[in-house]
Protein backbone atom coordinates (compact mmCIF):
# COMPACT_ATOMS: atom_id res chain seq x y z
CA UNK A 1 -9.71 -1.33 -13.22
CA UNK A 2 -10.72 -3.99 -11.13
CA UNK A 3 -8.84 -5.78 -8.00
CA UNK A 4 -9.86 -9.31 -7.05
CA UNK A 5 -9.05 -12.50 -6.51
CA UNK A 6 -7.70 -15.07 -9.11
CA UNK A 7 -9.60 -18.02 -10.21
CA UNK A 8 -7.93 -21.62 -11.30
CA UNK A 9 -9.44 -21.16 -14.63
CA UNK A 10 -6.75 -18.27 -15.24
CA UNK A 11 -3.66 -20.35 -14.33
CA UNK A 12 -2.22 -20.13 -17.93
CA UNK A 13 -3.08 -16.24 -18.57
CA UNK A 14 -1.20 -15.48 -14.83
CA UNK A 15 2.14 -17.43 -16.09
CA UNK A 16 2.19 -15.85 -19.39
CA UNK A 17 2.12 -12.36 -17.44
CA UNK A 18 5.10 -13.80 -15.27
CA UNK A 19 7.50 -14.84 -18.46
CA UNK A 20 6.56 -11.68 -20.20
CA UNK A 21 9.14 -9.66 -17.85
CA UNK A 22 11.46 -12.39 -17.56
CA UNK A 23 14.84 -10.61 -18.94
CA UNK A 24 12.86 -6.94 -18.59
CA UNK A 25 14.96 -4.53 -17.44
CA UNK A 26 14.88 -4.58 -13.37
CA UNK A 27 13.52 -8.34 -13.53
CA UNK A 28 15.10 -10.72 -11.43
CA UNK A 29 13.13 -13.83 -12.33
CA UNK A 30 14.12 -16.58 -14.47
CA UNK A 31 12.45 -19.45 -16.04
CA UNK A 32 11.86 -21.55 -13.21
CA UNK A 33 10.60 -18.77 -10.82
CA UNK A 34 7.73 -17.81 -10.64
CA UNK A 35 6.01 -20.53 -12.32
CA UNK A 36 3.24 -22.98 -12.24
CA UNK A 37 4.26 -24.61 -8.54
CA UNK A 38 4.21 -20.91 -7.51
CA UNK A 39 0.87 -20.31 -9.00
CA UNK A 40 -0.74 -23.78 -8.05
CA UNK A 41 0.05 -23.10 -3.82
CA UNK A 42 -1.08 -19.45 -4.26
CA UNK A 43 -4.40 -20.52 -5.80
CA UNK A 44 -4.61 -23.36 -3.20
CA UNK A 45 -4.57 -20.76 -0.44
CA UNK A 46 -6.89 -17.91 -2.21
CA UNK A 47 -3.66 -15.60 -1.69
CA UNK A 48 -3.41 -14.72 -5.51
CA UNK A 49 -4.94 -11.62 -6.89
CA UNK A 50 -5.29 -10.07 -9.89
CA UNK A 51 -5.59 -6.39 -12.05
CA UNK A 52 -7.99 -6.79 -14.65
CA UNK A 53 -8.58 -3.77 -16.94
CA UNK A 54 -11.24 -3.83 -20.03
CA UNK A 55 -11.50 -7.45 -19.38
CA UNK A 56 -8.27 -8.70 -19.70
CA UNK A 57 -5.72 -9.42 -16.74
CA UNK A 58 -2.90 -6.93 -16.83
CA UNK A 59 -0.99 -8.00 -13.20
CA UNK A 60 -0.49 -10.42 -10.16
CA UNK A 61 -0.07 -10.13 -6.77
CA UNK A 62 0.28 -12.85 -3.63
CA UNK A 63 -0.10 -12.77 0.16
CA UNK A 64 3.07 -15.13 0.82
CA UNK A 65 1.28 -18.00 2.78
CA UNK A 66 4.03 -18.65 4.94
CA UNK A 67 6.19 -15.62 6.02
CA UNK A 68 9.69 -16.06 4.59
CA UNK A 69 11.22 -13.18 5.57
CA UNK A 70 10.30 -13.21 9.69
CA UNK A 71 13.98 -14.83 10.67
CA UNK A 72 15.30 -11.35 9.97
CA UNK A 73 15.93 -8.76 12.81
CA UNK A 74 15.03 -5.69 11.29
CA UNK A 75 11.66 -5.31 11.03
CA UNK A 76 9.86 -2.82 13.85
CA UNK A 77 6.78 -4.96 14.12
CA UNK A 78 7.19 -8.94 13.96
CA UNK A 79 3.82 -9.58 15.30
CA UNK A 80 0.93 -10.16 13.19
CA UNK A 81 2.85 -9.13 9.94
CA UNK A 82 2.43 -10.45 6.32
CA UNK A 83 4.34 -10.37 3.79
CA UNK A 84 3.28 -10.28 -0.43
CA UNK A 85 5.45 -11.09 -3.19
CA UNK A 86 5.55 -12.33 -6.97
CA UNK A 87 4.15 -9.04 -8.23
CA UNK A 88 4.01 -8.50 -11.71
CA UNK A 89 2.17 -6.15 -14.60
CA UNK A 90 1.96 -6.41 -18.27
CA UNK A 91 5.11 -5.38 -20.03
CA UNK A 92 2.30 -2.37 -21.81
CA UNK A 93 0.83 -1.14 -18.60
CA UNK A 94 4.21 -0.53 -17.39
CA UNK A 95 5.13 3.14 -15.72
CA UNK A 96 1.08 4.13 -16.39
CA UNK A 97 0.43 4.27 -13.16
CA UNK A 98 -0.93 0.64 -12.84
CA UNK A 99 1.38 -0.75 -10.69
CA UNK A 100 0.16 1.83 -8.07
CA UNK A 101 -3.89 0.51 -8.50
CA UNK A 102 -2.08 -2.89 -7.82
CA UNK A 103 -0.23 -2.50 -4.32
CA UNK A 104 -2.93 -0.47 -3.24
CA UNK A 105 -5.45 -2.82 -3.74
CA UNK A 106 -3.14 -5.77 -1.66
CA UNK A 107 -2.94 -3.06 0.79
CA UNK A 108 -6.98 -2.69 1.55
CA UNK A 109 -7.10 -6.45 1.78
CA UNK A 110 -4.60 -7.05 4.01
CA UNK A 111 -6.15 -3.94 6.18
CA UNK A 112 -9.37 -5.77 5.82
CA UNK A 113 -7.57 -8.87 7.63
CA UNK A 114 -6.45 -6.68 10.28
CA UNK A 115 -2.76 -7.34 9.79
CA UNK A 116 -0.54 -4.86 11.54
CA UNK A 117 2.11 -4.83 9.28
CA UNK A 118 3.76 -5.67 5.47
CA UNK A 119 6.87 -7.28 4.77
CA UNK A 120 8.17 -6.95 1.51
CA UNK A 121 11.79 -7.21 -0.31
CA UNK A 122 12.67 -5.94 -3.62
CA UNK A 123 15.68 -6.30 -5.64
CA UNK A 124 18.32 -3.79 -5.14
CA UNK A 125 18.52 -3.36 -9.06
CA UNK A 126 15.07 -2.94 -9.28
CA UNK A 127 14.65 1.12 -8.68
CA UNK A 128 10.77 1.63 -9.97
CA UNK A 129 9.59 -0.60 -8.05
CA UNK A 130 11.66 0.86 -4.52
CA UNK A 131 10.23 4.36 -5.98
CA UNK A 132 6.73 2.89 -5.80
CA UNK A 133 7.06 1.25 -2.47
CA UNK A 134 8.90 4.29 -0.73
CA UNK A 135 6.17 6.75 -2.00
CA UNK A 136 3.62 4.58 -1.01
CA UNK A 137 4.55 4.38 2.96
CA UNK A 138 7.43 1.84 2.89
CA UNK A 139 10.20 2.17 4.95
CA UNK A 140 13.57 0.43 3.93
CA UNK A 141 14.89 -1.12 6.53
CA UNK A 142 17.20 -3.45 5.74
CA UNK A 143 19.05 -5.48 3.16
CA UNK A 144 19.76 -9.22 2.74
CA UNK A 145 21.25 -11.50 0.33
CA UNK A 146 18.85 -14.60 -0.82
CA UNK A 147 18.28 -16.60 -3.64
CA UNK A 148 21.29 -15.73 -5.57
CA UNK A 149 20.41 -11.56 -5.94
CA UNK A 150 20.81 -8.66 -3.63
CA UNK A 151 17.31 -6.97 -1.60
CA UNK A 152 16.34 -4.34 0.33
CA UNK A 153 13.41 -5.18 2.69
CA UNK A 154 10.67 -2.62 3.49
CA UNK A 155 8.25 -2.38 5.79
CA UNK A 156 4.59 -0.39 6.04
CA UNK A 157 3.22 -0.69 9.54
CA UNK A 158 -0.39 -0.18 8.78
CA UNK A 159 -3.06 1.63 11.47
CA UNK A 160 -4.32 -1.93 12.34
CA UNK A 161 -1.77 -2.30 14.37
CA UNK A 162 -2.41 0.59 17.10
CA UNK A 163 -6.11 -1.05 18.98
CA UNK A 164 -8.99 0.95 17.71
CA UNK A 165 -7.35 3.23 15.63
CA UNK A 166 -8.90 3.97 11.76
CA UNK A 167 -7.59 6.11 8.83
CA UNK A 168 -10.09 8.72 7.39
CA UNK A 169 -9.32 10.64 4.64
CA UNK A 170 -12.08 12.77 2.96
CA UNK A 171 -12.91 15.96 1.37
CA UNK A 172 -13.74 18.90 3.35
CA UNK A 173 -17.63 18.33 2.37
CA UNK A 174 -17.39 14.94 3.19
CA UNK A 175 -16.31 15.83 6.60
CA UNK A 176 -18.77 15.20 9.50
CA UNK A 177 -20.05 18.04 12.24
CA UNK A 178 -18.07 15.83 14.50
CA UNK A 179 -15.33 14.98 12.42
CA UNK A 180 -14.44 18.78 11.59
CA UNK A 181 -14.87 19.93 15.15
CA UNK A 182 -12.63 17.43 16.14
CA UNK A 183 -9.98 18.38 13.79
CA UNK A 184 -10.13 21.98 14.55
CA UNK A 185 -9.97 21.14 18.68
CA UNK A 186 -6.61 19.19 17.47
CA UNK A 187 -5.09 22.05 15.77
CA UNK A 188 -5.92 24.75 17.99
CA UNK A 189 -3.96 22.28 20.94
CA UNK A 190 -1.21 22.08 18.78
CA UNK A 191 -0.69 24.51 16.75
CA UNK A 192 -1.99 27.72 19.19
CA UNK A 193 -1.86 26.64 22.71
CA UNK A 194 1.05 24.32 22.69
CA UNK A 195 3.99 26.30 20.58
CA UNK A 196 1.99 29.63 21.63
CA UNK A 197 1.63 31.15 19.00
CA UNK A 198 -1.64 33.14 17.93
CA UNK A 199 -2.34 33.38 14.54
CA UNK A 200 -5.79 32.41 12.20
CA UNK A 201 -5.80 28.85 11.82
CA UNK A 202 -8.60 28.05 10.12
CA UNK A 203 -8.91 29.19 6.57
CA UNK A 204 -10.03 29.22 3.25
CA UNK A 205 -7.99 26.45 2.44
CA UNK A 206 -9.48 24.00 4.17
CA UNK A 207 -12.54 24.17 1.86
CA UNK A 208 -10.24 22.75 -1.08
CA UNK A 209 -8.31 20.43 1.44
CA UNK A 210 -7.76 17.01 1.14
CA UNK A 211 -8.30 15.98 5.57
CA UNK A 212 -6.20 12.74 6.34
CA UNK A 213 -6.11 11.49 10.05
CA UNK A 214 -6.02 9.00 12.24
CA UNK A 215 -8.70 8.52 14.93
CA UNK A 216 -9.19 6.22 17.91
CA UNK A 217 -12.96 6.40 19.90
CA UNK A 218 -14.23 9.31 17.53
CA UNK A 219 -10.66 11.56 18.30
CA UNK A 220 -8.26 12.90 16.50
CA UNK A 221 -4.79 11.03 17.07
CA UNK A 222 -2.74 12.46 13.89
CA UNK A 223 -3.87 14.99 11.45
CA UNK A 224 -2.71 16.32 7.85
CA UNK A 225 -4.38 17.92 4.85
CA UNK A 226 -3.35 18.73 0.97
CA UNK A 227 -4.69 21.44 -0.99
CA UNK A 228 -3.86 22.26 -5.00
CA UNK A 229 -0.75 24.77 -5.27
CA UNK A 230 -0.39 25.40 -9.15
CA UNK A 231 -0.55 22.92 -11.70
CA UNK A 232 0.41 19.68 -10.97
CA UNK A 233 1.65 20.35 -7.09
CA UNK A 234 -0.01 19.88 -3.64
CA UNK A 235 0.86 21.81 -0.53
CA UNK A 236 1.16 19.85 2.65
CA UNK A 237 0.33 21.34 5.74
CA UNK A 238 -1.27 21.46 9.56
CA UNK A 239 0.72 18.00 10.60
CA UNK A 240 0.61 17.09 13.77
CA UNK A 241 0.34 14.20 16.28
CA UNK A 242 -1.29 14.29 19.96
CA UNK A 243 0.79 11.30 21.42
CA UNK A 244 4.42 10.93 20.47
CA UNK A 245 7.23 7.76 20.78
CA UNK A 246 5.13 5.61 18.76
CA UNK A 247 6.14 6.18 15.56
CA UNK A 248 2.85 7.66 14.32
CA UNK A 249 4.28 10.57 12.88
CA UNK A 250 6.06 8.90 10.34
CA UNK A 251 2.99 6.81 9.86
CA UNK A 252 0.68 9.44 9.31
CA UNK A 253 3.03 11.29 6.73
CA UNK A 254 3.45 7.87 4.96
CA UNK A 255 -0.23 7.20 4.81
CA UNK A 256 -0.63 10.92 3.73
CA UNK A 257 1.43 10.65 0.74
CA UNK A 258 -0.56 7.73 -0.47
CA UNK A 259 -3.99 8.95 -0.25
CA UNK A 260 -2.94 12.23 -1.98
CA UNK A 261 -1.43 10.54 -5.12
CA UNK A 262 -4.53 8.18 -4.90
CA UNK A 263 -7.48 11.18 -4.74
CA UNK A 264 -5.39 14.21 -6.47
CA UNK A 265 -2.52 12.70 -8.30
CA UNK A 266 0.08 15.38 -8.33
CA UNK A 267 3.40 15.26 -9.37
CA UNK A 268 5.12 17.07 -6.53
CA UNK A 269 3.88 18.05 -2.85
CA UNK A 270 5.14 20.78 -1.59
CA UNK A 271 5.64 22.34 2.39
CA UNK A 272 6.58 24.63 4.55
CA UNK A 273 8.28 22.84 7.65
CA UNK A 274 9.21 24.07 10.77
CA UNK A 275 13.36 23.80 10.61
CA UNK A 276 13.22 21.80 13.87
CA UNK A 277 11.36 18.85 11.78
CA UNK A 278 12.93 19.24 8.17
CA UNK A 279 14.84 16.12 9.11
CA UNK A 280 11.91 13.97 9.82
CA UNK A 281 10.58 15.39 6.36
CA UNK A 282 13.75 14.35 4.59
CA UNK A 283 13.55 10.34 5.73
CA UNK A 284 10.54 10.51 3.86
CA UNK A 285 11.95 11.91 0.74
CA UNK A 286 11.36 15.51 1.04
CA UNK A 287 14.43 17.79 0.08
CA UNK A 288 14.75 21.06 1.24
CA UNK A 289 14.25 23.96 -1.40
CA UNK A 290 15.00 27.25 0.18
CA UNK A 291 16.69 29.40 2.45
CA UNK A 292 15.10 29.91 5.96
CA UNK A 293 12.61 32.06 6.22
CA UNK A 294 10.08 33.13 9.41
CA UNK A 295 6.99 32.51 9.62
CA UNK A 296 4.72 33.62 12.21
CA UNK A 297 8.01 34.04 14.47
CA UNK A 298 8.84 30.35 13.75
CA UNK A 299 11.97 29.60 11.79
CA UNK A 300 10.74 27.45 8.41
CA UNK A 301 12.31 25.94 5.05
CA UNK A 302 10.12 25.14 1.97
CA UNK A 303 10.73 21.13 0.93
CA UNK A 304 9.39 19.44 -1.76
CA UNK A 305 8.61 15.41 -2.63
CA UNK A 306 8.72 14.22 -6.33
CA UNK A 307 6.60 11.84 -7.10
């Protein structure tokens, strides 16, 4: 599949994918909207993009060129935030995963533009489409009334946002000297020194791990990693942040749930989570699957996410 940006020359193919899900289940759209005004002003500022798969266009995406949704008081960051809209995939590539390829690709380019966050709303009758969001990093945070329907409005703060700081997520042979001592140091702070507690960190796991973090001047801000657990399930573990009241927890465990569906597709993830921080596993859609249990003298619960 390829993600790029629409030409003028495929005006006609982009409203015929717009009136194929008019009166779809979860469709809010009508006749009149979105249609060729829409798609003339979108082209006009080169904030229309496309899916294209085997050679034929199978979605739509836009960068709204003027925010529409900034009035409202909800959002965490105002500053520097864009929002995208009018998203829309063939009828056939529906629930195949598509739709994913789509948002993620409107996420790199607005990363690329160094926006610090994404505005979105999404009809409140329109439940794949919060299930895609919310797994990939969006936070509801509000609801409004507009246009004759009912939304909720998410938000994805993205790592632009926080000067000098990048996402890396890799492999463990893909790691760096560097990159891998750095990691390590983190843990050890965390994990060992701070909650005192001596036990063998590193492990065999962490050859099979998927390593997400954050980093700001070549050090480790925010650290996770994902390794297979049976068919069709990923264990998340070794979370932790090194500078707290910023909201980069939540960041980091939003931005981990999207790069493991995107590089090892499970259906599930699975963890073990300290009881003191089951609830900020739960806003994130975890549920809590067991009885409490100690680990390493630390009381834990096993949670899992469907995806």
């Amino acid at each position: 599949m390829i993600f790029r940006k629409a030409e003028k020359k495929e005006q006609k193919e982009i409203a015929d994918l717009y009136r194929a899900v008019i009166g779809m289940p979860f469709c809010s759209w009508n006749e009149y909207y979105p249609g060729e005004e829409e798609i003339r002003g979108d082209l006009a500022a080169e904030s229309l993009y496309v899916l294209e798969k085997d050679g034929e266009l199978i979605g739509a995406i836009s960068i709204v060129p003027e925010n529409e949704l900034d009035e409202l008081d909800c959002w965490k960051v105002k500053e520097n935030a864009r929002e995208f809209a009018r998203v829309v995939l063939r009828p056939d590539c529906q629930h195949t995963g598509c739709s994913f390829y789509l948002v993620e690709g409107i996420l790199q380019e607005l990363q690329k533009q160094h926006v610090g966050a994404i505005h979105i709303s999404v009809a409140k009758k329109n439940l794949p489409a919060q299930k895609l969001y919310e797994n990939m990093g969006f936070v509801r945070c509000g609801e409004a009334d507009m246009y004759g329907h009912s939304f909720y409005l998410y938000e994805k703060i993205l790592q632009s946002s926080i000067a000098g700081m990048k996402t890396v997520s890799k492999f463990f042979d893909e790691l760096t000297s560097r990159e891998l001592y750095e990691i390590l140091k983190a843990r050890s702070e965390i994990f060992v020194v701070e909650q005192n507690c001596i036990y063998q960190d590193i492990d065999d796991k962490d050859y099979e791990s998927l390593h997400v973090f954050f980093e700001v001047n070549g050090k480790v801000t925010a650290y996770l990693r994902a390794f297979p657990k049976g068919e069709d399930t990923v264990q998340m573990g070794r979370v932790l942040t090194m500078t707290h009241g910023i909201g980069l927890g939540g960041m980091l465990l939003r931005e981990g749930i999207a790069q493991i569906r995107r590089k090892m597709n499970p259906k599930q993830i699975y963890l073990e989570a300290q009881c003191y921080a089951a609830g900020f596993y739960a806003r994130e859609g975890f549920e809590i699957c067991s009885d409490e249990f100690l680990e390493d003298g630390i009381l834990h619960v096993q949670m899992m996410l469907k995806l």
